[in-house]
N, C-alpha and C. Protein backbone atom coordinates (compact mmCIF):
# COMPACT_ATOMS: atom_id res chain seq x y z
N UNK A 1 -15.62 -61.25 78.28
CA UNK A 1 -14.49 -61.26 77.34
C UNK A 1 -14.57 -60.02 76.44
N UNK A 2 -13.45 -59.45 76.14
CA UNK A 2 -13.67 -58.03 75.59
C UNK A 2 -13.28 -58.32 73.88
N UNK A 3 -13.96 -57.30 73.29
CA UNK A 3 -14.08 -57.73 71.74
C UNK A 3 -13.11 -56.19 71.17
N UNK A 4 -12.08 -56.69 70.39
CA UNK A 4 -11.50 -55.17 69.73
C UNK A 4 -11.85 -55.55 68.15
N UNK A 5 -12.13 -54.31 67.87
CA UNK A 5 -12.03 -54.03 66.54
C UNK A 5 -10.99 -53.25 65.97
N UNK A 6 -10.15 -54.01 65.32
CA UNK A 6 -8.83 -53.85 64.44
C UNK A 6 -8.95 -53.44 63.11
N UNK A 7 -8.85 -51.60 63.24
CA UNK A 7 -8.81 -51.07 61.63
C UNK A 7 -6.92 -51.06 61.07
N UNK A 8 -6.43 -51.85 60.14
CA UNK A 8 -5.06 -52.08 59.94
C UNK A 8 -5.23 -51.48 58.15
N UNK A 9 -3.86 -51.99 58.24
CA UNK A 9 -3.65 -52.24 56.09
C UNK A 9 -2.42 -52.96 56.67
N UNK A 10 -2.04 -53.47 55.33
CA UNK A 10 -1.24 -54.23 54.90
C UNK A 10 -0.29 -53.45 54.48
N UNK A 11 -0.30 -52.46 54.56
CA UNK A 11 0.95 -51.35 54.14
C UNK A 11 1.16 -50.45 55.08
N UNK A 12 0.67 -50.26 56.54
CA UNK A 12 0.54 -49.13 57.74
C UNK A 12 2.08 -49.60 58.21
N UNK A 13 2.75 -48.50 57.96
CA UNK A 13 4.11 -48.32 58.41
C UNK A 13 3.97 -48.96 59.85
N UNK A 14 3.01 -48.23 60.68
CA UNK A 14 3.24 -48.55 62.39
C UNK A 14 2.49 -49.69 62.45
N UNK A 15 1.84 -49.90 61.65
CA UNK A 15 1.30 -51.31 62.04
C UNK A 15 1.83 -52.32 62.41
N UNK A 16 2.67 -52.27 61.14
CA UNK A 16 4.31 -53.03 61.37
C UNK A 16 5.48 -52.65 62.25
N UNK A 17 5.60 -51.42 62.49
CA UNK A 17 5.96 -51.81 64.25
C UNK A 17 5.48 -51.55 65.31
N UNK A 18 4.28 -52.16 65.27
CA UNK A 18 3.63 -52.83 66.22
C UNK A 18 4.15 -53.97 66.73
N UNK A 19 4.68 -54.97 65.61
CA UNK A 19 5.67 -56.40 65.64
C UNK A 19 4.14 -57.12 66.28
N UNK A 20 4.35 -58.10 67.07
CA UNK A 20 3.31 -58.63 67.72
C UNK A 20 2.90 -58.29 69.14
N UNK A 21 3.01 -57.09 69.38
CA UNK A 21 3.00 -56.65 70.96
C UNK A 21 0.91 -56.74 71.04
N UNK A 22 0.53 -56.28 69.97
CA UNK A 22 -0.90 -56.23 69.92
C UNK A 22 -1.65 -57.48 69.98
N UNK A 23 -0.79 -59.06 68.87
CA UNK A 23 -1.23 -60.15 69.47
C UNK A 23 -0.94 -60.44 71.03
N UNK A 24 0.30 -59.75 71.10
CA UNK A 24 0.24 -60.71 72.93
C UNK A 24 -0.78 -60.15 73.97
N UNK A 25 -1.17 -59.06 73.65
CA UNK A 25 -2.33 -58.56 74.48
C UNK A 25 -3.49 -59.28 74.45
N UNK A 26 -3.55 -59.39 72.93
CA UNK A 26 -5.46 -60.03 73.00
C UNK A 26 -5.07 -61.46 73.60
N UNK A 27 -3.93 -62.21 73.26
CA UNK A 27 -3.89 -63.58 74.19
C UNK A 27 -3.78 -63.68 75.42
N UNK A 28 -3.77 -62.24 76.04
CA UNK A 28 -3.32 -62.11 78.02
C UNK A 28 -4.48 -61.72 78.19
N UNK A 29 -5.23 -61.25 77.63
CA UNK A 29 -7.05 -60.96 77.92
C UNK A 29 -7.74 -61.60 77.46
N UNK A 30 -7.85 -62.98 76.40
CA UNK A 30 -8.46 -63.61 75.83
C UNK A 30 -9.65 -63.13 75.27
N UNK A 31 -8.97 -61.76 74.53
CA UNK A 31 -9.82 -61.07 73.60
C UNK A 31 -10.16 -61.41 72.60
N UNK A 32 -11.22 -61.15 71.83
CA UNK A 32 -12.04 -61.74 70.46
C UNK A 32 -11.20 -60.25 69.84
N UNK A 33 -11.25 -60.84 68.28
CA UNK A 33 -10.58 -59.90 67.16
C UNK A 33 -11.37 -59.83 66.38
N UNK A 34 -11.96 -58.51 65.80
CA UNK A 34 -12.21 -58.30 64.52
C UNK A 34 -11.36 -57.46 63.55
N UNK A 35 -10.51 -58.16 62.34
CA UNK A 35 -9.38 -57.66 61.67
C UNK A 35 -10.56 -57.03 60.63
N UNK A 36 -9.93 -55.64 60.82
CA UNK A 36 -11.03 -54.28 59.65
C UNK A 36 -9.64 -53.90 58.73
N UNK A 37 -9.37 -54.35 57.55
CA UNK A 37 -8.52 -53.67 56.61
C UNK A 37 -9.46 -53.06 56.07
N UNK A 38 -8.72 -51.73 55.92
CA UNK A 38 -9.38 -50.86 55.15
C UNK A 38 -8.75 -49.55 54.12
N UNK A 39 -9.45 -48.56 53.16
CA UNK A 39 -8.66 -48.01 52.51
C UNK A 39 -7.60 -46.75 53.21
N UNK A 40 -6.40 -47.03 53.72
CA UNK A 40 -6.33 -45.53 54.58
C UNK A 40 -5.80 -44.85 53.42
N UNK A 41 -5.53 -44.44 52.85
CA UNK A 41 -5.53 -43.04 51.59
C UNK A 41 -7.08 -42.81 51.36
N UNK A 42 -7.92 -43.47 51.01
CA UNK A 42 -9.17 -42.85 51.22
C UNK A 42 -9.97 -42.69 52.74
N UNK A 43 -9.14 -42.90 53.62
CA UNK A 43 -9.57 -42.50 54.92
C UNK A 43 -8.65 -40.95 55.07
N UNK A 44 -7.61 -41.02 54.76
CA UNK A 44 -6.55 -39.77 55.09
C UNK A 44 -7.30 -38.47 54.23
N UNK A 45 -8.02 -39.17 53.19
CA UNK A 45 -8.73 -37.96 52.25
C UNK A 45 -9.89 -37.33 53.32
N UNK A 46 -10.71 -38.45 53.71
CA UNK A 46 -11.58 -37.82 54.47
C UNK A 46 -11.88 -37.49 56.02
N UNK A 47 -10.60 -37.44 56.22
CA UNK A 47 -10.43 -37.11 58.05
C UNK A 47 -9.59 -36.00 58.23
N UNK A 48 -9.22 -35.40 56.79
CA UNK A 48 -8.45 -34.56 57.26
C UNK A 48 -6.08 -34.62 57.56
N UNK A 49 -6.49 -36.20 57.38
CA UNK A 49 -5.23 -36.72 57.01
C UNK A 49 -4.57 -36.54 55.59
N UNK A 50 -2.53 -36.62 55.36
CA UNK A 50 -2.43 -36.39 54.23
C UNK A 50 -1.88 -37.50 54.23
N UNK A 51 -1.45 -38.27 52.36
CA UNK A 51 -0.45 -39.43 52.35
C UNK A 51 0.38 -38.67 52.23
N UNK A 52 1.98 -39.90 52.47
CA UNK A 52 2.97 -39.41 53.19
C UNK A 52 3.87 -38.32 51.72
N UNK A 53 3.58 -38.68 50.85
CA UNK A 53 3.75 -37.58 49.10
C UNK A 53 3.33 -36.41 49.16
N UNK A 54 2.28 -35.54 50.24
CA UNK A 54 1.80 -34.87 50.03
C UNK A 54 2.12 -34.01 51.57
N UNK A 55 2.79 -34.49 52.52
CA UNK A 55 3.22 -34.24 53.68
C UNK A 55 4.05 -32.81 53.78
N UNK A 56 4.15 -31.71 54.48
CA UNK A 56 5.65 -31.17 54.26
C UNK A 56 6.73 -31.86 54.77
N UNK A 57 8.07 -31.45 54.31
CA UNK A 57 9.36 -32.00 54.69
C UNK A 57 9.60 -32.26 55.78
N UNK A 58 8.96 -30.87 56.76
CA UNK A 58 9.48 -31.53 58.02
C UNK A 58 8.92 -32.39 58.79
N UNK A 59 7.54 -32.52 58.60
CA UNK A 59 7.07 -34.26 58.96
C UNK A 59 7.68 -35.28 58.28
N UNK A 60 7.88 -35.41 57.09
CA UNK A 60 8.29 -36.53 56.57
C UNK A 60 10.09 -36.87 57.31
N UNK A 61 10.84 -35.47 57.53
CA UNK A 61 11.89 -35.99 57.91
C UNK A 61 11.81 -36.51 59.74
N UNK A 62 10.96 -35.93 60.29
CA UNK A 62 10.47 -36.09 61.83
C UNK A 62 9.94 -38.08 61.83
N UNK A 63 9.32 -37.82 60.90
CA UNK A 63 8.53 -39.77 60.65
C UNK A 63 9.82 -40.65 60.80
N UNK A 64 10.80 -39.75 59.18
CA UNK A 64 12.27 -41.26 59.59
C UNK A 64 12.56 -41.11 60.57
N UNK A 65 12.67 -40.34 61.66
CA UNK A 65 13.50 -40.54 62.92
C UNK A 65 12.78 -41.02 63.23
N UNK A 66 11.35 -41.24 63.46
CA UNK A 66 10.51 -42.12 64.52
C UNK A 66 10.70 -43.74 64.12
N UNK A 67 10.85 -43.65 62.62
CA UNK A 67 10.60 -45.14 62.01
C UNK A 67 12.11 -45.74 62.74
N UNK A 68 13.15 -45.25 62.68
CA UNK A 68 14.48 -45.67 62.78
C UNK A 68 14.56 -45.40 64.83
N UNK A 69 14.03 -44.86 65.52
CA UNK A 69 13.68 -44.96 66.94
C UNK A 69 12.90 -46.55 67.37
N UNK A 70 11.86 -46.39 66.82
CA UNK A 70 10.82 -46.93 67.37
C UNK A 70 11.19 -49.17 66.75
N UNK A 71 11.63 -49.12 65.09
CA UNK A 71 12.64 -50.05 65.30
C UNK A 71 13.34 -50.77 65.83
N UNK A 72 14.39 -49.37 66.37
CA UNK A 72 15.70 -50.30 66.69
C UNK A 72 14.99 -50.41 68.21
N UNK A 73 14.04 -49.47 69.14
CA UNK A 73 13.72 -49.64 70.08
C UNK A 73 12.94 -51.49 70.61
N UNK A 74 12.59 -52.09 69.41
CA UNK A 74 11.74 -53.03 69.37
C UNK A 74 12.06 -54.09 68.48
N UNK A 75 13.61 -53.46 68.16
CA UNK A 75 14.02 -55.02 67.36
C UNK A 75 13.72 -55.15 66.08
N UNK A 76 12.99 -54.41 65.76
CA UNK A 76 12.30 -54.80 64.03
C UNK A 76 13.33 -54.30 63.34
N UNK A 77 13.62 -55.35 61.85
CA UNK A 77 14.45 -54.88 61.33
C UNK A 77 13.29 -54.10 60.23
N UNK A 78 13.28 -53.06 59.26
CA UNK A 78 13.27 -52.46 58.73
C UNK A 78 13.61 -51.83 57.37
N UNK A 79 13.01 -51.82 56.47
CA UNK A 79 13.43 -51.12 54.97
C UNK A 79 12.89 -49.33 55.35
N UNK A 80 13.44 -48.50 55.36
CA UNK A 80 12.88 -47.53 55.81
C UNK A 80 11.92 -46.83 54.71
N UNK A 81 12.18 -47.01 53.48
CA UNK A 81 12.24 -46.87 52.20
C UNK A 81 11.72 -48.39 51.39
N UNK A 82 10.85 -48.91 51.45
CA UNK A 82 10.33 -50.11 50.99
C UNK A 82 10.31 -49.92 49.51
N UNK A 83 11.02 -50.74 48.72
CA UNK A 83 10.72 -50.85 47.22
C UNK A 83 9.18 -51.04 46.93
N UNK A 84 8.31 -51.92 47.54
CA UNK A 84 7.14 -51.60 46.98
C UNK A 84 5.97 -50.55 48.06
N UNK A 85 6.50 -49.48 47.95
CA UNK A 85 5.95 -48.85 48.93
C UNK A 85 5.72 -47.01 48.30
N UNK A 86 4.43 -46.69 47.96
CA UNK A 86 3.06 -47.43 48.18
C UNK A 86 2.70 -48.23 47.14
N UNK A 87 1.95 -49.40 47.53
CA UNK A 87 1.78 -50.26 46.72
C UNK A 87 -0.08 -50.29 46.63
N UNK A 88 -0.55 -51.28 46.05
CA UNK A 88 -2.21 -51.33 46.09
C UNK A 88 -2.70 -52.29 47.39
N UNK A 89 -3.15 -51.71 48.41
CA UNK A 89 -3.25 -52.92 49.58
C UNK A 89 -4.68 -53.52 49.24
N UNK A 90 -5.30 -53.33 48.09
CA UNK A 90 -6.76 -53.91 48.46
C UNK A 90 -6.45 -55.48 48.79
N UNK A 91 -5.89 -56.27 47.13
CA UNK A 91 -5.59 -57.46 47.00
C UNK A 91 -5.42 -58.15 48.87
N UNK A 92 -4.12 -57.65 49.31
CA UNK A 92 -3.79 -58.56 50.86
C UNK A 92 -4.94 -58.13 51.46
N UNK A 93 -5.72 -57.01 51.21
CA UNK A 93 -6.53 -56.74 52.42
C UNK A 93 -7.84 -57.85 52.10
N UNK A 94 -8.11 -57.98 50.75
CA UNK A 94 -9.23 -58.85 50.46
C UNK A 94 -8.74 -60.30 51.27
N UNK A 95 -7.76 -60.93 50.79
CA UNK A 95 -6.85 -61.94 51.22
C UNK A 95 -7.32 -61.85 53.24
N UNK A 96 -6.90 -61.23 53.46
CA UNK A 96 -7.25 -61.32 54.93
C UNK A 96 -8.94 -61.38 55.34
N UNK A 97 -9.49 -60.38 54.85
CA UNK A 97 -10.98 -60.72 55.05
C UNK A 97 -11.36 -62.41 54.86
N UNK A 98 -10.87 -62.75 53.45
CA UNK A 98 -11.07 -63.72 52.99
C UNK A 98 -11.21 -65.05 54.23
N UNK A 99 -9.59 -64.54 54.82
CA UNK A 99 -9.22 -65.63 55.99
C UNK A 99 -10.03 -65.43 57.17
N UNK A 100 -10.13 -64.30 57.34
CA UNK A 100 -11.21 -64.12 58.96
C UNK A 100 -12.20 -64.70 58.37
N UNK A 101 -13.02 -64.49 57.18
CA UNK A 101 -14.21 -65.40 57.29
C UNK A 101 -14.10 -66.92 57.05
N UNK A 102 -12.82 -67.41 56.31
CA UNK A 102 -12.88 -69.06 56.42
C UNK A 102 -12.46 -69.78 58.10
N UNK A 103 -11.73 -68.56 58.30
CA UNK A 103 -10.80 -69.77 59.70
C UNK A 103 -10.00 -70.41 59.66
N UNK A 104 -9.49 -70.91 60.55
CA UNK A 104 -8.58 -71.98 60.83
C UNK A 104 -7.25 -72.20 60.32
N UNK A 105 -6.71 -70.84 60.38
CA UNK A 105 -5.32 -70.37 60.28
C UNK A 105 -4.82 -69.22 61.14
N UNK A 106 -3.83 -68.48 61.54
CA UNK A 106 -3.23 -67.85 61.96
C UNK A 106 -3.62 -66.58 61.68
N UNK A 107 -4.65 -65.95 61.88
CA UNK A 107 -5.25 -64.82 61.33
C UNK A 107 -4.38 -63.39 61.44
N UNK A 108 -3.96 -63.27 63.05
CA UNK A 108 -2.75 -62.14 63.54
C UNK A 108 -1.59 -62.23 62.80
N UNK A 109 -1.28 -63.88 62.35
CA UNK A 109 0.14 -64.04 61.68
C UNK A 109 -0.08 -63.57 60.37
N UNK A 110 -1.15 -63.86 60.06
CA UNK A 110 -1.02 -63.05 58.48
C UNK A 110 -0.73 -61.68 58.14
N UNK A 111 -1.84 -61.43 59.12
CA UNK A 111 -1.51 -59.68 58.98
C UNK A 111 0.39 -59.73 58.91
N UNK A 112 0.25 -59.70 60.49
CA UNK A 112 1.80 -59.55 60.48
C UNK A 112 2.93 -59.95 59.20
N UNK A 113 2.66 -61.15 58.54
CA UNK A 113 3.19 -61.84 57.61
C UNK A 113 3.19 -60.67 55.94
N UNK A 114 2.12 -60.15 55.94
CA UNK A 114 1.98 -59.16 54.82
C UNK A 114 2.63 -58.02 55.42
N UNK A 115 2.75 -57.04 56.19
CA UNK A 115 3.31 -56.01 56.75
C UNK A 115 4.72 -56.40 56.77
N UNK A 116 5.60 -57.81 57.58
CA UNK A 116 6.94 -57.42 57.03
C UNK A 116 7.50 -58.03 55.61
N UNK A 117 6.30 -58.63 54.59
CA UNK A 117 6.32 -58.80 53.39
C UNK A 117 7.20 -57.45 53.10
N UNK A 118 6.11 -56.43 53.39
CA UNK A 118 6.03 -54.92 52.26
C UNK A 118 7.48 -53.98 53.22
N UNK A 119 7.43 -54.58 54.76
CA UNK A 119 8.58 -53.31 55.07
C UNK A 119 10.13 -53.97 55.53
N UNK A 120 9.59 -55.31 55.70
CA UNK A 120 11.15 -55.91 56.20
C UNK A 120 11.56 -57.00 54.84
N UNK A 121 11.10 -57.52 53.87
CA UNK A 121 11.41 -58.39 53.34
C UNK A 121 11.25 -58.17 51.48
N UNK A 122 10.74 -56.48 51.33
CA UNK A 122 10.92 -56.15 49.91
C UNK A 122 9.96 -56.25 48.90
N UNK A 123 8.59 -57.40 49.67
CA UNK A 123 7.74 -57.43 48.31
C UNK A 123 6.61 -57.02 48.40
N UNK A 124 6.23 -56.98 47.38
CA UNK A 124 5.22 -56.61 46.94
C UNK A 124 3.72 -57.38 47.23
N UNK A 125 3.00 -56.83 48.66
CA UNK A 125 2.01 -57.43 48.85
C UNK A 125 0.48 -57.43 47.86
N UNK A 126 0.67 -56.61 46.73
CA UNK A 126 -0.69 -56.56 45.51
C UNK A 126 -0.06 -58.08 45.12
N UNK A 127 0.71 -58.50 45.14
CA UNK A 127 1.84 -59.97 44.26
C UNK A 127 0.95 -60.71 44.69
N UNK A 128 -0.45 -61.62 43.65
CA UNK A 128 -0.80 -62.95 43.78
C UNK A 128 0.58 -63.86 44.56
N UNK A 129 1.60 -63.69 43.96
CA UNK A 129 2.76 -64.94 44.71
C UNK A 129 2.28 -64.45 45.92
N UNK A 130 3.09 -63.49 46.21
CA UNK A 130 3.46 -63.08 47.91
C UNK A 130 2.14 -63.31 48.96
N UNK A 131 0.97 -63.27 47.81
CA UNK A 131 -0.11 -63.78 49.10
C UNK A 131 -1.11 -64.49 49.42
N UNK A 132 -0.50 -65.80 47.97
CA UNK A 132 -0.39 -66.91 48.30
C UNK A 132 0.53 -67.62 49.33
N UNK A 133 1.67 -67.00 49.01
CA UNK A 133 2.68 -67.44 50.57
C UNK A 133 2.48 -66.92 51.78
N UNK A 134 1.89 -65.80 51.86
CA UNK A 134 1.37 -65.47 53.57
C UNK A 134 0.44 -66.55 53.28
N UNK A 135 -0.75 -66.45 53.00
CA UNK A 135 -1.89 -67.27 53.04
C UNK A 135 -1.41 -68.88 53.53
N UNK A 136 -0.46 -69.25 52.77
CA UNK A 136 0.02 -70.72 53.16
C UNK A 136 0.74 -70.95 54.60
N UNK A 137 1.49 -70.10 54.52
CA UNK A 137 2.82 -70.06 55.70
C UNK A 137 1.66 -69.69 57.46
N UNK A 138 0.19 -69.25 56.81
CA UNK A 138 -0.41 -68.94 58.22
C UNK A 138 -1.65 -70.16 58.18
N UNK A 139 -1.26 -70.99 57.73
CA UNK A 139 -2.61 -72.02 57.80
C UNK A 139 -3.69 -71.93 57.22
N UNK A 140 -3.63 -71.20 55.97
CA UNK A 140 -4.91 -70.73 55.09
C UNK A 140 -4.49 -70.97 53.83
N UNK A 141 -5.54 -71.50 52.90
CA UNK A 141 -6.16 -71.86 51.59
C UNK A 141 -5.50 -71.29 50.77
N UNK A 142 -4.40 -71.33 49.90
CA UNK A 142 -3.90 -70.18 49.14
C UNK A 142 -5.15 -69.77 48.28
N UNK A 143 -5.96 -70.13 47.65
CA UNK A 143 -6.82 -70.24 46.77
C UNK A 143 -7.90 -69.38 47.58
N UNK A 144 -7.96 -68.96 48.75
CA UNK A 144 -8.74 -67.60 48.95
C UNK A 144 -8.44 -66.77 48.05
N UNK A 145 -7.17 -66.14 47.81
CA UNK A 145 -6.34 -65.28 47.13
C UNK A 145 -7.73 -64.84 46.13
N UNK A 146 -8.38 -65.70 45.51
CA UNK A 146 -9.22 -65.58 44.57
C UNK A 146 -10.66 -66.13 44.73
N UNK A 147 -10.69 -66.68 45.53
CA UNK A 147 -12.02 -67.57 46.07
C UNK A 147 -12.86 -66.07 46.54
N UNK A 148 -12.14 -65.06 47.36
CA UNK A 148 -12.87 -64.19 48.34
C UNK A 148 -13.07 -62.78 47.89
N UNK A 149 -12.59 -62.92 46.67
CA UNK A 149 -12.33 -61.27 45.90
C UNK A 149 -13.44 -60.55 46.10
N UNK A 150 -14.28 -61.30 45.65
CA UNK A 150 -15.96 -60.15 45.76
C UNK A 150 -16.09 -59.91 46.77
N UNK A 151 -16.60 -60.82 47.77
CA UNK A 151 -16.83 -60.26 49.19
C UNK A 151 -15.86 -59.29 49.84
N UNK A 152 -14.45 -60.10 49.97
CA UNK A 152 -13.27 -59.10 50.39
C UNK A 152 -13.49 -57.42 49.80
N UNK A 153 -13.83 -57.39 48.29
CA UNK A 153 -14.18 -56.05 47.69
C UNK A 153 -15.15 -55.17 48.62
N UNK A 154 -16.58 -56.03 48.80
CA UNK A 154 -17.56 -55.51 49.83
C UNK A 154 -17.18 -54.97 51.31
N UNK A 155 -16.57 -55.94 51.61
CA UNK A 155 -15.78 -55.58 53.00
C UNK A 155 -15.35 -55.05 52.92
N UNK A 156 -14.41 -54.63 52.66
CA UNK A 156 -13.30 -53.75 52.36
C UNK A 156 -13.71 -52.51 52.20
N UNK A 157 -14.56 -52.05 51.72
CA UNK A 157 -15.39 -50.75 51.70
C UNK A 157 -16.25 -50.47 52.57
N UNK A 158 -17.14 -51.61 53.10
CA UNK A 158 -17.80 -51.32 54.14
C UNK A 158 -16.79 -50.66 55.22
N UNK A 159 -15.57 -51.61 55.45
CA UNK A 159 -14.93 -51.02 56.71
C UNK A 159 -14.40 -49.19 56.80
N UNK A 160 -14.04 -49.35 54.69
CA UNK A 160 -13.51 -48.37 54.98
C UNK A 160 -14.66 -47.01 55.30
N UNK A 161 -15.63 -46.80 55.33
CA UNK A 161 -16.95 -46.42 55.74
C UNK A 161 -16.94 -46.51 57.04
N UNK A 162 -17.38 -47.39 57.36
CA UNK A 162 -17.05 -47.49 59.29
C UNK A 162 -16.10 -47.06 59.67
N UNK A 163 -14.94 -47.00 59.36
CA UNK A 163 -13.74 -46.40 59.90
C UNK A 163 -13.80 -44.56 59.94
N UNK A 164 -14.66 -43.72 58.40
CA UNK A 164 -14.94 -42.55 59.20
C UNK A 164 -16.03 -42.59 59.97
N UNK A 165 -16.75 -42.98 59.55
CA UNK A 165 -18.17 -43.02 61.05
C UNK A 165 -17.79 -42.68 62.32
N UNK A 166 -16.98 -43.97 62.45
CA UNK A 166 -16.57 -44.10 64.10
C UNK A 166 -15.56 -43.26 64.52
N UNK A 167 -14.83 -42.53 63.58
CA UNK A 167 -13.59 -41.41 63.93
C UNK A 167 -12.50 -41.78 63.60
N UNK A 168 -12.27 -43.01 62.65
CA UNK A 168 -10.94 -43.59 62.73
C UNK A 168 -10.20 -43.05 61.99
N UNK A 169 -8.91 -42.60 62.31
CA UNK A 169 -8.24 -41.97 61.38
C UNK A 169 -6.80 -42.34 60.58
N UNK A 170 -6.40 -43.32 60.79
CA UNK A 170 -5.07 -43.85 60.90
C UNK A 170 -4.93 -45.35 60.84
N UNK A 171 -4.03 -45.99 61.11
CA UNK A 171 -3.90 -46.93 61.29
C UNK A 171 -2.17 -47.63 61.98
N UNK A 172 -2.25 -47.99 62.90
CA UNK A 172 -3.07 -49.20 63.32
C UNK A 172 -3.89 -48.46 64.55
N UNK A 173 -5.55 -48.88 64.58
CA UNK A 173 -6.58 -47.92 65.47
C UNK A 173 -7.56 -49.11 65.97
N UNK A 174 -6.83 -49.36 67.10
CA UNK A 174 -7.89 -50.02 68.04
C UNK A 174 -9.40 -49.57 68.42
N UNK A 175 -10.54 -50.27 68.93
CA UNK A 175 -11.54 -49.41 69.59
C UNK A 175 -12.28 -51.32 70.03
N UNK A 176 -12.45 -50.45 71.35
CA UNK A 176 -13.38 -51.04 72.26
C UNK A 176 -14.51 -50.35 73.11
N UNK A 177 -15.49 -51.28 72.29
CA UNK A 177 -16.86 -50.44 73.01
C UNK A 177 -16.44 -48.98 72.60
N UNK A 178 -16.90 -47.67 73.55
CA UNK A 178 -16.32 -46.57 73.02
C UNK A 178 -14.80 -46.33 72.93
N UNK A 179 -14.07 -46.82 73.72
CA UNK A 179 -12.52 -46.66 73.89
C UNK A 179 -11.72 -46.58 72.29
N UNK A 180 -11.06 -45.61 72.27
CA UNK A 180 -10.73 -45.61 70.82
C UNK A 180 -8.75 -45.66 71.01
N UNK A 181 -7.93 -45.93 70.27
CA UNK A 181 -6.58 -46.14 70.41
C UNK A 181 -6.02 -46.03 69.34
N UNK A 182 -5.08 -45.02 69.39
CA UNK A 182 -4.69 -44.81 68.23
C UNK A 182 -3.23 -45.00 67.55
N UNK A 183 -2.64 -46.12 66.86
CA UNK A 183 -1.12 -46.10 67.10
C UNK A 183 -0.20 -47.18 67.60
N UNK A 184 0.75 -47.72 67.25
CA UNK A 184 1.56 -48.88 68.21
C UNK A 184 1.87 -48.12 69.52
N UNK A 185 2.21 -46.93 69.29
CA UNK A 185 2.27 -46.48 70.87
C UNK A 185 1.54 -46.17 72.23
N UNK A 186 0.00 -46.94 71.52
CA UNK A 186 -1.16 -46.64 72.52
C UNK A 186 -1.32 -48.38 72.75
N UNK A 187 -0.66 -49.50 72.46
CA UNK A 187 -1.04 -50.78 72.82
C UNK A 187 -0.72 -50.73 73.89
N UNK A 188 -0.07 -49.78 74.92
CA UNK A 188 0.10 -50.56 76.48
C UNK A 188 -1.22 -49.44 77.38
N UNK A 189 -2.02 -48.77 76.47
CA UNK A 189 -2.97 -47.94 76.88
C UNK A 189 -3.85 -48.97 76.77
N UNK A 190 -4.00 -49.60 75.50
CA UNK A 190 -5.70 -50.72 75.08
C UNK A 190 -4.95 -51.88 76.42
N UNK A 191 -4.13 -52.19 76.71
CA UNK A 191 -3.71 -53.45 77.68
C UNK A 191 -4.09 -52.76 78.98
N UNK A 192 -3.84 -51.79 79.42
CA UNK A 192 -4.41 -51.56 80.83
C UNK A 192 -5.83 -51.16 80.91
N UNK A 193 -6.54 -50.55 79.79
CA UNK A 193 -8.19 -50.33 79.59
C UNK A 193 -8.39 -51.85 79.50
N UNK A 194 -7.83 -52.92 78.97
CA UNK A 194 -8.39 -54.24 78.83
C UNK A 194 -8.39 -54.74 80.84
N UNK A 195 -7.36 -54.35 81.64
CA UNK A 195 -7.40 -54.62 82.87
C UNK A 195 -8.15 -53.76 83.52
N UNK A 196 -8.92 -52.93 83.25
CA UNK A 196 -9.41 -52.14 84.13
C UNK A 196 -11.24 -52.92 83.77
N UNK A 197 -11.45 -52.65 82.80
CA UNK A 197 -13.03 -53.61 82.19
C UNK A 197 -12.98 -55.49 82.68
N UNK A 198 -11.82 -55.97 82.81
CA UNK A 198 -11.97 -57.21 83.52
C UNK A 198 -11.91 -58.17 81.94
């Protein structure tokens, strides 16, 4: 059974359109998940990446066409321009650690659940509310929200550490064993490396 390690945020534009094409993979390979939120503005600092404020124009205007392509290509509806965007992702990202280590909720749905929080639905994922309501709506404790802060803090740094180690630069960035993936547009790359390893 093959194990991916999932470096995301709760605010990764492509993460979110990703939509769930990345859960349906790990359920057609009955892959194990490890969800790695981590800091990407302090990953973009040290890989050589910029945030999107500091971009020139003509990437930033090249990105909306991709965001408004890759969308309508996949159905997602979209704020292209998110009111809370950029926002502080530690909070949801602690929130999610929180949940991978209790269990027994919808772990993929959360993610997902915070991502079209922040790009399809307007709020503000740092919002104690907003993640108490992912947290609930995916089968988890609202009361992680605060139960997991410290550790989530620890984690959360550890990953973001592992994430330059291992080369990661972006997000959403698959890796298996050495196989590294970078992008919603590399999930039908990690699905045929998942068929080729068995």
């Amino acid at each position: 059974m093959a194990h991916i390690d999932y470096y995301t945020s709760p605010i990764s534009t492509f993460a979110y359109l990703a939509g769930n094409r990345f859960e349906q993979v790990v359920a057609k390979h009955k892959a194990t998940v490890t969800y790695k939120p981590f800091d990407l503005v302090a990953n973009f600092n040290r890989t050589g990446g910029l945030p999107l404020g500091q971009r020139h124009e003509s990437r930033v205007a090249y990105r909306l066409q991709e965001l408004e392509r890759i969308s309508k290509r996949y159905g997602l509806p979209m704020n292209f321009k998110p009111a809370h965007f950029p926002t502080n992702p530690a909070p949801a990202s602690y929130a999610i650690i929180a949940a991978q280590n209790a269990g027994g909720g919808d772990l993929g749905g959360l993610v997902q659940a915070f991502l079209c929080a922040c790009f399809e639905q307007e709020k503000d994922v740092a919002d104690d509310l907003v993640i108490r309501a992912c947290l609930t709506a995916n089968g988890f404790d609202p009361t992680l929200a605060d139960s997991g802060m410290m550790a989530g803090a620890e984690t959360y740094a550890r990953n973001t550490e592992d994430a330059v180690r291992l080369g990661v630069f972006g997000a959403p960035f698959y890796i298996v064993g050495e196989e590294k993936f970078w992008g919603q547009d590399r999930i039908e790359y990690l699905d045929a490396h998942l068929d080729e390893i068995g």
